[in-house]
N, C-alpha and C. Protein backbone atom coordinates (compact mmCIF):
# COMPACT_ATOMS: atom_id res chain seq x y z
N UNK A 1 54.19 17.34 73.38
CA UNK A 1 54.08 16.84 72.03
C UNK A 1 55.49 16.79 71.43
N UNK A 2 55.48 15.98 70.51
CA UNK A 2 56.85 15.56 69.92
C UNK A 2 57.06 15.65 68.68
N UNK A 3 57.70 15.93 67.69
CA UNK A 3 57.30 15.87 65.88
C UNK A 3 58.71 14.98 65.44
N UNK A 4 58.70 14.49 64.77
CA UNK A 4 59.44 13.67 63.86
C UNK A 4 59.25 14.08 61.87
N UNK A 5 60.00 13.87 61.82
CA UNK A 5 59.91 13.67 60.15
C UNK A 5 61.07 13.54 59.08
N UNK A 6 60.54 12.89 58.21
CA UNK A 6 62.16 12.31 57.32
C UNK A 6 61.58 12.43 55.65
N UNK A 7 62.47 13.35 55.59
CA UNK A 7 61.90 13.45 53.60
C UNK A 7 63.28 13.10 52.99
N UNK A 8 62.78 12.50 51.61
CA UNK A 8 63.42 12.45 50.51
C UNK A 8 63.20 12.12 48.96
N UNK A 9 64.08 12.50 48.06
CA UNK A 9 63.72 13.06 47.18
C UNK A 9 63.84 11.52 46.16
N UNK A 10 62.92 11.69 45.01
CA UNK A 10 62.92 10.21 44.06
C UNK A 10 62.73 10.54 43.26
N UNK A 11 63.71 9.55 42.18
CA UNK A 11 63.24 10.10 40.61
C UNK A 11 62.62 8.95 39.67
N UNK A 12 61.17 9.50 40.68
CA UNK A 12 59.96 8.88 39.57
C UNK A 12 58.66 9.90 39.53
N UNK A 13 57.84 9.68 38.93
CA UNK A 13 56.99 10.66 38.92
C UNK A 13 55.97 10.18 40.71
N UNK A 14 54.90 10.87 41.08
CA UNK A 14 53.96 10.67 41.81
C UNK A 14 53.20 9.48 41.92
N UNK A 15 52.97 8.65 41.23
CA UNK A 15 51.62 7.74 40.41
C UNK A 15 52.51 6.41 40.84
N UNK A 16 53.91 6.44 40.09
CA UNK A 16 55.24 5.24 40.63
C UNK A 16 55.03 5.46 41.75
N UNK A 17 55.54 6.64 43.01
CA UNK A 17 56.07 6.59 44.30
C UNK A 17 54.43 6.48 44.94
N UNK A 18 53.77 6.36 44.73
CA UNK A 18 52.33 5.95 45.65
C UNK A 18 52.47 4.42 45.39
N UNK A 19 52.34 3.95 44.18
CA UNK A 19 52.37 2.76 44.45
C UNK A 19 53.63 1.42 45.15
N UNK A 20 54.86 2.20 44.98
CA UNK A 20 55.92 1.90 45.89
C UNK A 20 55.51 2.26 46.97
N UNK A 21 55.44 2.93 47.50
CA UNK A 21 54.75 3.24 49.07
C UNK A 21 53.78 2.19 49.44
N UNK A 22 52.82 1.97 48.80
CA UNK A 22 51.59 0.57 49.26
C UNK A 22 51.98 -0.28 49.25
N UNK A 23 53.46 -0.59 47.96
CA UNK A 23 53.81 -2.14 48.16
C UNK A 23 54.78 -2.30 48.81
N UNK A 24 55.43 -1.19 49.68
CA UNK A 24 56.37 -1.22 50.76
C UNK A 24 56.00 -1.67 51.97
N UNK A 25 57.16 -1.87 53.20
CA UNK A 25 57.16 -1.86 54.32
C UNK A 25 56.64 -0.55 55.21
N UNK A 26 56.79 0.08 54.43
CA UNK A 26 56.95 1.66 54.89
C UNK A 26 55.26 1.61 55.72
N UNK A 27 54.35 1.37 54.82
CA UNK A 27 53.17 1.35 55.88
C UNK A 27 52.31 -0.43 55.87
N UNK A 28 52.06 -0.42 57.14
CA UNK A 28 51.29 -2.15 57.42
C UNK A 28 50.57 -1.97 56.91
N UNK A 29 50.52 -3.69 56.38
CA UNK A 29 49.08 -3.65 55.63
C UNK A 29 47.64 -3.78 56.24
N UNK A 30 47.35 -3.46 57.18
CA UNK A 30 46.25 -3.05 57.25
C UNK A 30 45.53 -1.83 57.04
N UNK A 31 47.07 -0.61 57.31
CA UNK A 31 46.63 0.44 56.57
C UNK A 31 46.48 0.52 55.36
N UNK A 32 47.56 -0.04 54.34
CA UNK A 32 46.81 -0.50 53.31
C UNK A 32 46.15 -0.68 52.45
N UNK A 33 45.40 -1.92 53.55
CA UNK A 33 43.83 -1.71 53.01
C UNK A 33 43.32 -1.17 53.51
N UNK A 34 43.02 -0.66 54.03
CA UNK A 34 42.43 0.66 54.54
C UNK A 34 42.35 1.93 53.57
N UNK A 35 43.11 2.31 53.00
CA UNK A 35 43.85 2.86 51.97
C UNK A 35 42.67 2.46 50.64
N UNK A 36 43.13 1.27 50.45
CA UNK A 36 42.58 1.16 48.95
C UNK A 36 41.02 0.85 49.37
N UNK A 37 40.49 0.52 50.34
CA UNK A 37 39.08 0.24 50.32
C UNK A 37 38.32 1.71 51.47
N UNK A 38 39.38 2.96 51.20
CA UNK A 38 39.15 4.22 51.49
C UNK A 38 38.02 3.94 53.01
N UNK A 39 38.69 3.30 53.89
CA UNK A 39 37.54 3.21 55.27
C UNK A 39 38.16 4.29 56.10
N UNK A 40 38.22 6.00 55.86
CA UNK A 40 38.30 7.16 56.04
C UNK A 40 37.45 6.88 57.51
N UNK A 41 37.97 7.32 59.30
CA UNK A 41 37.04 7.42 59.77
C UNK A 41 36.67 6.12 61.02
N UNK A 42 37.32 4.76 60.54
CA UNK A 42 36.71 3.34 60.96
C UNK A 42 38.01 2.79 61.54
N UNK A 43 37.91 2.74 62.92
CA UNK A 43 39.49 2.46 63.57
C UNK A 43 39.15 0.84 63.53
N UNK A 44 40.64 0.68 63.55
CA UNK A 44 41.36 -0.73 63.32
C UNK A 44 42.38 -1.15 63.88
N UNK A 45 42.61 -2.77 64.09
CA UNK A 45 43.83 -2.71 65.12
C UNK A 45 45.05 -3.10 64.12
N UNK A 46 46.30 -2.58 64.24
CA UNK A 46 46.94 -2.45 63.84
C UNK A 46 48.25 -3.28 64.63
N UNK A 47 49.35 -4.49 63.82
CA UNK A 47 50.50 -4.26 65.35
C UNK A 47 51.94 -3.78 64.72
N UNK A 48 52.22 -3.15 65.36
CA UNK A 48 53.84 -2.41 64.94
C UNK A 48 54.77 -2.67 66.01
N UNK A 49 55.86 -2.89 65.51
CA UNK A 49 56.98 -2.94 65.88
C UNK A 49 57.92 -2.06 66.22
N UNK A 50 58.44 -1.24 67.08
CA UNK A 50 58.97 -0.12 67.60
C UNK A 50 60.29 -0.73 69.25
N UNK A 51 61.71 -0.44 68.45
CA UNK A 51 62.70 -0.76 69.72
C UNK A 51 62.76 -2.40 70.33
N UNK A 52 62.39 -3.23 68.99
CA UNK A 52 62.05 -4.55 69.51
C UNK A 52 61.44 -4.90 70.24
N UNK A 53 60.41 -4.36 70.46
CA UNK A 53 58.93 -4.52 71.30
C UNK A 53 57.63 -4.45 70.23
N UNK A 54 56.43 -5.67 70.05
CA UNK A 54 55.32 -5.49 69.04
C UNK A 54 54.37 -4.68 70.28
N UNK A 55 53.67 -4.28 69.40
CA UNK A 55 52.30 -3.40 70.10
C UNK A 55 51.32 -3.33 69.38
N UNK A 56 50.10 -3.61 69.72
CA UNK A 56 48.64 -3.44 69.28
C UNK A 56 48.30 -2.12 69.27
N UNK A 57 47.94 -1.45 67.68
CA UNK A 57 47.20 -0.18 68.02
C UNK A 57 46.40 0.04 67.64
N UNK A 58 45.44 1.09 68.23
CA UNK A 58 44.17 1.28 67.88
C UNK A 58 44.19 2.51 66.38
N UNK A 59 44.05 2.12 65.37
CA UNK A 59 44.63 2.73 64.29
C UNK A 59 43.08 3.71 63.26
N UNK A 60 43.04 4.53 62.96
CA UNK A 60 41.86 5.56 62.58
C UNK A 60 42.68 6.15 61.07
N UNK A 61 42.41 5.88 59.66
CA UNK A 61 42.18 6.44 58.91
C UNK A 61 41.71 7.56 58.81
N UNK A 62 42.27 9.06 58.75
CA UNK A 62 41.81 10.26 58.63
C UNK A 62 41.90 10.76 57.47
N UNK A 63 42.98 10.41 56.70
CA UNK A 63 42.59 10.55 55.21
C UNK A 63 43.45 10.20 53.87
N UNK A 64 42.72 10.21 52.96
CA UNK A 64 43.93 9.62 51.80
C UNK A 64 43.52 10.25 50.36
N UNK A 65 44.16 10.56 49.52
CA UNK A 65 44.21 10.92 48.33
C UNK A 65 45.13 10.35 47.76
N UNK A 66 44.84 9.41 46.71
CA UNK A 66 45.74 8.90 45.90
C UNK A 66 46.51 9.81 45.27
N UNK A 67 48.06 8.81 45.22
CA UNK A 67 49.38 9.84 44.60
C UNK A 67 49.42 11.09 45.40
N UNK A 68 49.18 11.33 47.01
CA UNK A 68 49.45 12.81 47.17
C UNK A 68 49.27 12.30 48.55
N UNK A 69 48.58 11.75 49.46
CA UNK A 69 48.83 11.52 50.95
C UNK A 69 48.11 10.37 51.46
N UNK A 70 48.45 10.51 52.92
CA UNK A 70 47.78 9.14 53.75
C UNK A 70 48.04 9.81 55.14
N UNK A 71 47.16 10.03 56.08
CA UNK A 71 47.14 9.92 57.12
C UNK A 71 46.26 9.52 58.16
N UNK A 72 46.76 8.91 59.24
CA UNK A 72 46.18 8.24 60.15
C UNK A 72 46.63 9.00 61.90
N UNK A 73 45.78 8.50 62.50
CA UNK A 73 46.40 8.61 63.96
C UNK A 73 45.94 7.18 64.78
N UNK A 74 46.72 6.67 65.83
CA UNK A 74 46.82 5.65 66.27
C UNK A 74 47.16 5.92 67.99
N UNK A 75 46.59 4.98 68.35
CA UNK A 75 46.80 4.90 70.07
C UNK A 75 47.42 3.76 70.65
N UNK A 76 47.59 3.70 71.42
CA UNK A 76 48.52 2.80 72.35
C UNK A 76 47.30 2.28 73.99
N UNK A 77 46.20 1.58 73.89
CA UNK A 77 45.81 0.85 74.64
C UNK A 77 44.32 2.22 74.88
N UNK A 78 45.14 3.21 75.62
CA UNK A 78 43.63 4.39 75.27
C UNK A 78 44.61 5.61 74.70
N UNK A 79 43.50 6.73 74.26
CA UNK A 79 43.44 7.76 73.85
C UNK A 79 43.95 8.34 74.78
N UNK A 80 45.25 9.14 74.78
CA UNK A 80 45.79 10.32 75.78
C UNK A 80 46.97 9.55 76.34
N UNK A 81 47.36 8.12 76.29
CA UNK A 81 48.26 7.44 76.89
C UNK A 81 49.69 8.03 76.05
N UNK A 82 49.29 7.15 74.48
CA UNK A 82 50.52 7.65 73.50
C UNK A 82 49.67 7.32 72.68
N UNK A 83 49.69 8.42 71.56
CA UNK A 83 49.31 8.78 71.03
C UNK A 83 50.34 9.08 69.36
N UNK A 84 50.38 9.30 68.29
CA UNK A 84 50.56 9.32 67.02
C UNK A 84 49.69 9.66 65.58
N UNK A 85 49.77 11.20 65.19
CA UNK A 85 49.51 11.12 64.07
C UNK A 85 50.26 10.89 62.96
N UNK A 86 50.32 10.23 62.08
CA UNK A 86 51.01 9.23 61.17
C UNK A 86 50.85 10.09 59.63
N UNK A 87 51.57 10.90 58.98
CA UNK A 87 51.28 10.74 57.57
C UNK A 87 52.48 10.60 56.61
N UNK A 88 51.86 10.78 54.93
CA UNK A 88 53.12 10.37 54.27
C UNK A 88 52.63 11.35 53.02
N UNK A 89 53.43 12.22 52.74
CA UNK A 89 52.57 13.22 51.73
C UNK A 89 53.64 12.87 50.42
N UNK A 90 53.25 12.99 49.04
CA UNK A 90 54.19 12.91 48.27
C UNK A 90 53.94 14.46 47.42
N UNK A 91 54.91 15.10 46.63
CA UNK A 91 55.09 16.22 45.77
C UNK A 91 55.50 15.81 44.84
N UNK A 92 55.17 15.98 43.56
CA UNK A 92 55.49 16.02 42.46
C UNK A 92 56.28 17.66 42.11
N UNK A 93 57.70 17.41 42.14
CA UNK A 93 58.79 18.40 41.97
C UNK A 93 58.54 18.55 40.10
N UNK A 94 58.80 17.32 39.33
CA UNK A 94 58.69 17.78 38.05
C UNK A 94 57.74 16.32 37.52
N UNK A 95 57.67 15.86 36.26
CA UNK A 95 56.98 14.66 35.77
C UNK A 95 57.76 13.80 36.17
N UNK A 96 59.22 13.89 36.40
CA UNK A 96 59.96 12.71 36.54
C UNK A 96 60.69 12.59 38.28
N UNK A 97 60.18 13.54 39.08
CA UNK A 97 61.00 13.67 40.20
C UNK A 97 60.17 14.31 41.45
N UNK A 98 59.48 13.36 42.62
CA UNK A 98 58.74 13.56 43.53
C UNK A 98 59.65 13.62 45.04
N UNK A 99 59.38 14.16 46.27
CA UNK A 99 59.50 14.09 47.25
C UNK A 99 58.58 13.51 48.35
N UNK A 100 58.77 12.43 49.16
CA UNK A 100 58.21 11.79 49.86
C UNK A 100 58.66 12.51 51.42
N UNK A 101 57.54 12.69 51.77
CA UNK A 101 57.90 13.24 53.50
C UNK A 101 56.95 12.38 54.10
N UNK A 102 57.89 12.04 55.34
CA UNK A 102 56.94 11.27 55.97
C UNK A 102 56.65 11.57 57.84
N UNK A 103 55.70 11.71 58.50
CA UNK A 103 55.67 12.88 59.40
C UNK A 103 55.45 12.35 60.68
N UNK A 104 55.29 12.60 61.88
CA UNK A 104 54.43 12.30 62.96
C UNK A 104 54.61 13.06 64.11
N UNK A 105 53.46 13.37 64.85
CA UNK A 105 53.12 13.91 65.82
C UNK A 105 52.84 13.13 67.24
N UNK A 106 53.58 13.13 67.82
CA UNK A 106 53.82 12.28 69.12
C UNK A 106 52.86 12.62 70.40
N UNK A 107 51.97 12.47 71.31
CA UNK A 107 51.55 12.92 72.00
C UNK A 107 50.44 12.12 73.30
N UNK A 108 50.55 12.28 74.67
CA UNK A 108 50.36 11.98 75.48
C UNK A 108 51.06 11.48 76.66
N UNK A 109 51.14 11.42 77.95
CA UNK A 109 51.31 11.12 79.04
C UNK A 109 52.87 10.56 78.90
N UNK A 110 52.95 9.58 78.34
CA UNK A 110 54.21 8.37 77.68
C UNK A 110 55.32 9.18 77.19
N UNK A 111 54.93 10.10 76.45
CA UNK A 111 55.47 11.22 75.44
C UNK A 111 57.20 11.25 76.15
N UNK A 112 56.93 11.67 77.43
CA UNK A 112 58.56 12.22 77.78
C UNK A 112 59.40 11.42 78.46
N UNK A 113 58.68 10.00 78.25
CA UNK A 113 59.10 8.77 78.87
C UNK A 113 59.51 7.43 77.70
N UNK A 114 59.00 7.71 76.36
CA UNK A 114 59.91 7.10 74.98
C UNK A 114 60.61 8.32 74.41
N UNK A 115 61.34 8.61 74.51
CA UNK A 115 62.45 9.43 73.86
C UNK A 115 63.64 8.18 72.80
N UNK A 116 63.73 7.37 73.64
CA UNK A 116 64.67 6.64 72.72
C UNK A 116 63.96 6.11 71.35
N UNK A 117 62.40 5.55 72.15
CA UNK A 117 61.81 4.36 70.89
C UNK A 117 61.53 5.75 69.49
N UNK A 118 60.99 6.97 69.97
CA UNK A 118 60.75 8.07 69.51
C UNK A 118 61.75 8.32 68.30
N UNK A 119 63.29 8.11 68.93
CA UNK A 119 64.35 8.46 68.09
C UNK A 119 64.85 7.05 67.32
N UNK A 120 64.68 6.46 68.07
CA UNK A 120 64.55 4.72 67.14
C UNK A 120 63.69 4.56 65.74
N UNK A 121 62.11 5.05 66.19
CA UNK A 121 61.32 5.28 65.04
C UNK A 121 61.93 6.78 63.78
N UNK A 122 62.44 7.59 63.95
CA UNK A 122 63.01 8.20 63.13
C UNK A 122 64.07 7.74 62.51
N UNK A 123 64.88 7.15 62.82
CA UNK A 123 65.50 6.34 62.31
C UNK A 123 64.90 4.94 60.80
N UNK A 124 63.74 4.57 61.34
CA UNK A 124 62.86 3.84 60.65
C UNK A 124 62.35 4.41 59.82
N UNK A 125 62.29 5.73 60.08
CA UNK A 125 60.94 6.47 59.10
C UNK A 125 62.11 6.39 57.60
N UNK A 126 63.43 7.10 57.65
CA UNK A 126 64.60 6.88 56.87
C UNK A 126 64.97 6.20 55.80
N UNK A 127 65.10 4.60 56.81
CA UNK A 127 65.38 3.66 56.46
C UNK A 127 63.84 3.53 55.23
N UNK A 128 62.67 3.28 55.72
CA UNK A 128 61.33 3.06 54.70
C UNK A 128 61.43 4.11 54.04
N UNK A 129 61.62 4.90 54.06
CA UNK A 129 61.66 6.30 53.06
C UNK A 129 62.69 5.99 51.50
N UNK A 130 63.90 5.71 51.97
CA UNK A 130 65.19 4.90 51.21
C UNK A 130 64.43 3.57 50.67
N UNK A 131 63.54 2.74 51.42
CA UNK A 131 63.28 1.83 50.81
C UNK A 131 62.07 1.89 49.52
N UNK A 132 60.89 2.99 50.01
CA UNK A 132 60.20 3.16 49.12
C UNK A 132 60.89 4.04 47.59
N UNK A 133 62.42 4.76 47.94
CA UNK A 133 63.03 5.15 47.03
C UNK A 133 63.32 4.40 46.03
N UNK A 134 63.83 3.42 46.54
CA UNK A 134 64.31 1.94 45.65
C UNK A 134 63.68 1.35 45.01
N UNK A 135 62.02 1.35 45.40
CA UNK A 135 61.39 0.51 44.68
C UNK A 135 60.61 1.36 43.50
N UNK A 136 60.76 2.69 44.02
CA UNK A 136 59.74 3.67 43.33
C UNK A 136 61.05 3.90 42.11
N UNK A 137 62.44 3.91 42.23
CA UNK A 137 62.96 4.49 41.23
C UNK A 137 63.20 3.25 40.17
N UNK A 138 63.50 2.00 40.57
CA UNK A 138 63.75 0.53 40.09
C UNK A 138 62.23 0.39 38.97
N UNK A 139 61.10 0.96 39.43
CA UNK A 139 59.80 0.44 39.16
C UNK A 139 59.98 1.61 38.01
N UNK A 140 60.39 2.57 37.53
CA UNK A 140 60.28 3.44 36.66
C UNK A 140 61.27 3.46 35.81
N UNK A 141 62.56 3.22 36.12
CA UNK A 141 63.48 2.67 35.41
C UNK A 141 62.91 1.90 34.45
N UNK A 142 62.16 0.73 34.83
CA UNK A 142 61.36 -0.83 33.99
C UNK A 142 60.54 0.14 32.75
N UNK A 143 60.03 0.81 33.79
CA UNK A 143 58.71 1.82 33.16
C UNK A 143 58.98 2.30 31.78
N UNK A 144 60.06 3.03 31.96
CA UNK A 144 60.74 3.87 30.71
C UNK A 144 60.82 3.30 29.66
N UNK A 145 60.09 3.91 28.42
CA UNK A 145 61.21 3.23 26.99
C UNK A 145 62.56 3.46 26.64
C-alpha cells in the first residue's frame, strides 16, 4: 500500500472552499455529480488522466458531507489490480480560514510497479489543491462587503 497527500491552507470560510472544489478540476465531473445527487454506494465509470495516459475507472462513492468531505475508491479494470481510495476533507480553522487536504491510498498488485505515475499524481493533487485555493479565495474576496 502506498499513501499520498497534499494539504493547504485558504482564506475563505468552508461553504466558499466546497463549492470551489465542485467547480474545480480538482475532482471529475462525474464525481460531481455523484456528489450533488448523493449516489453514496453506486459505482460509475469514471476516465482520468494520470502521466499522459487516460484510463477508465471503475469509481464507488463512499461518502460525502457537504462543506466537510468526499470520498471515493476507484479501480483500474478489476478490484485488487490498482486500486485508490480518493478523499478531500475540508476544516474550518476560523470563519474566514479553512484547510483542504486531499488524500489517497494506493493499493494492489500494480502498486510497486507505478511509483512514478504515483509521484506524478502527487504532484497533481498540489497543483488542484492551489487551484481550488484560487478560486475559493477570488470567490470570497467578491463575497465580502
Amino acid at each position: 500500500m502506498r499513501t499520498i497527500r497534499a494539504e493547504i491552507r485558504i482564506s475563505a470560510p468552508d461553504d466558499v472552499v466546497w463549492k470551489a472544489l465542485l467547480a474545480s478540476n480538482a475532482i471529475p465531473p462525474e464525481i460531481g455529480d455523484a456528489v450533488h445527487e448523493m449516489r453514496i454506494g453506486q459505482p460509475f465509470r469514471v476516465m482520468m488522466s494520470s502521466g499522459g495516459r487516460t484510463m477508465a475507472l471503475t469509481v464507488t462513492l463512499l461518502a460525502a458531507s457537504p462543506f466537510r468531505y468526499i470520498r471515493w475508491k476507484g479501480c483500474l479494470w478489476i478490484p485488487g489490480f490498482f486500486d485508490g481510495e480518493h478523499s478531500f476533507e475540508i476544516i474550518e480553522e476560523s470563519s474566514e480560514c479553512s484547510r483542504l487536504i486531499q488524500h489517497e491510498k494506493f493499493s494492489g498488485v500494480l502498486v510497486p510497479f507505478l511509483s512514478r505515475t504515483i509521484d506524478q499524481t502527487k504532484e497533481k493533487f498540489e497543483e488542484a489543491n492551489a487551484a481550488v485555493k484560487s478560486l475559493a479565495e477570488q470567490g470570497y474576496a467578491r463575497r465580502k462587503p
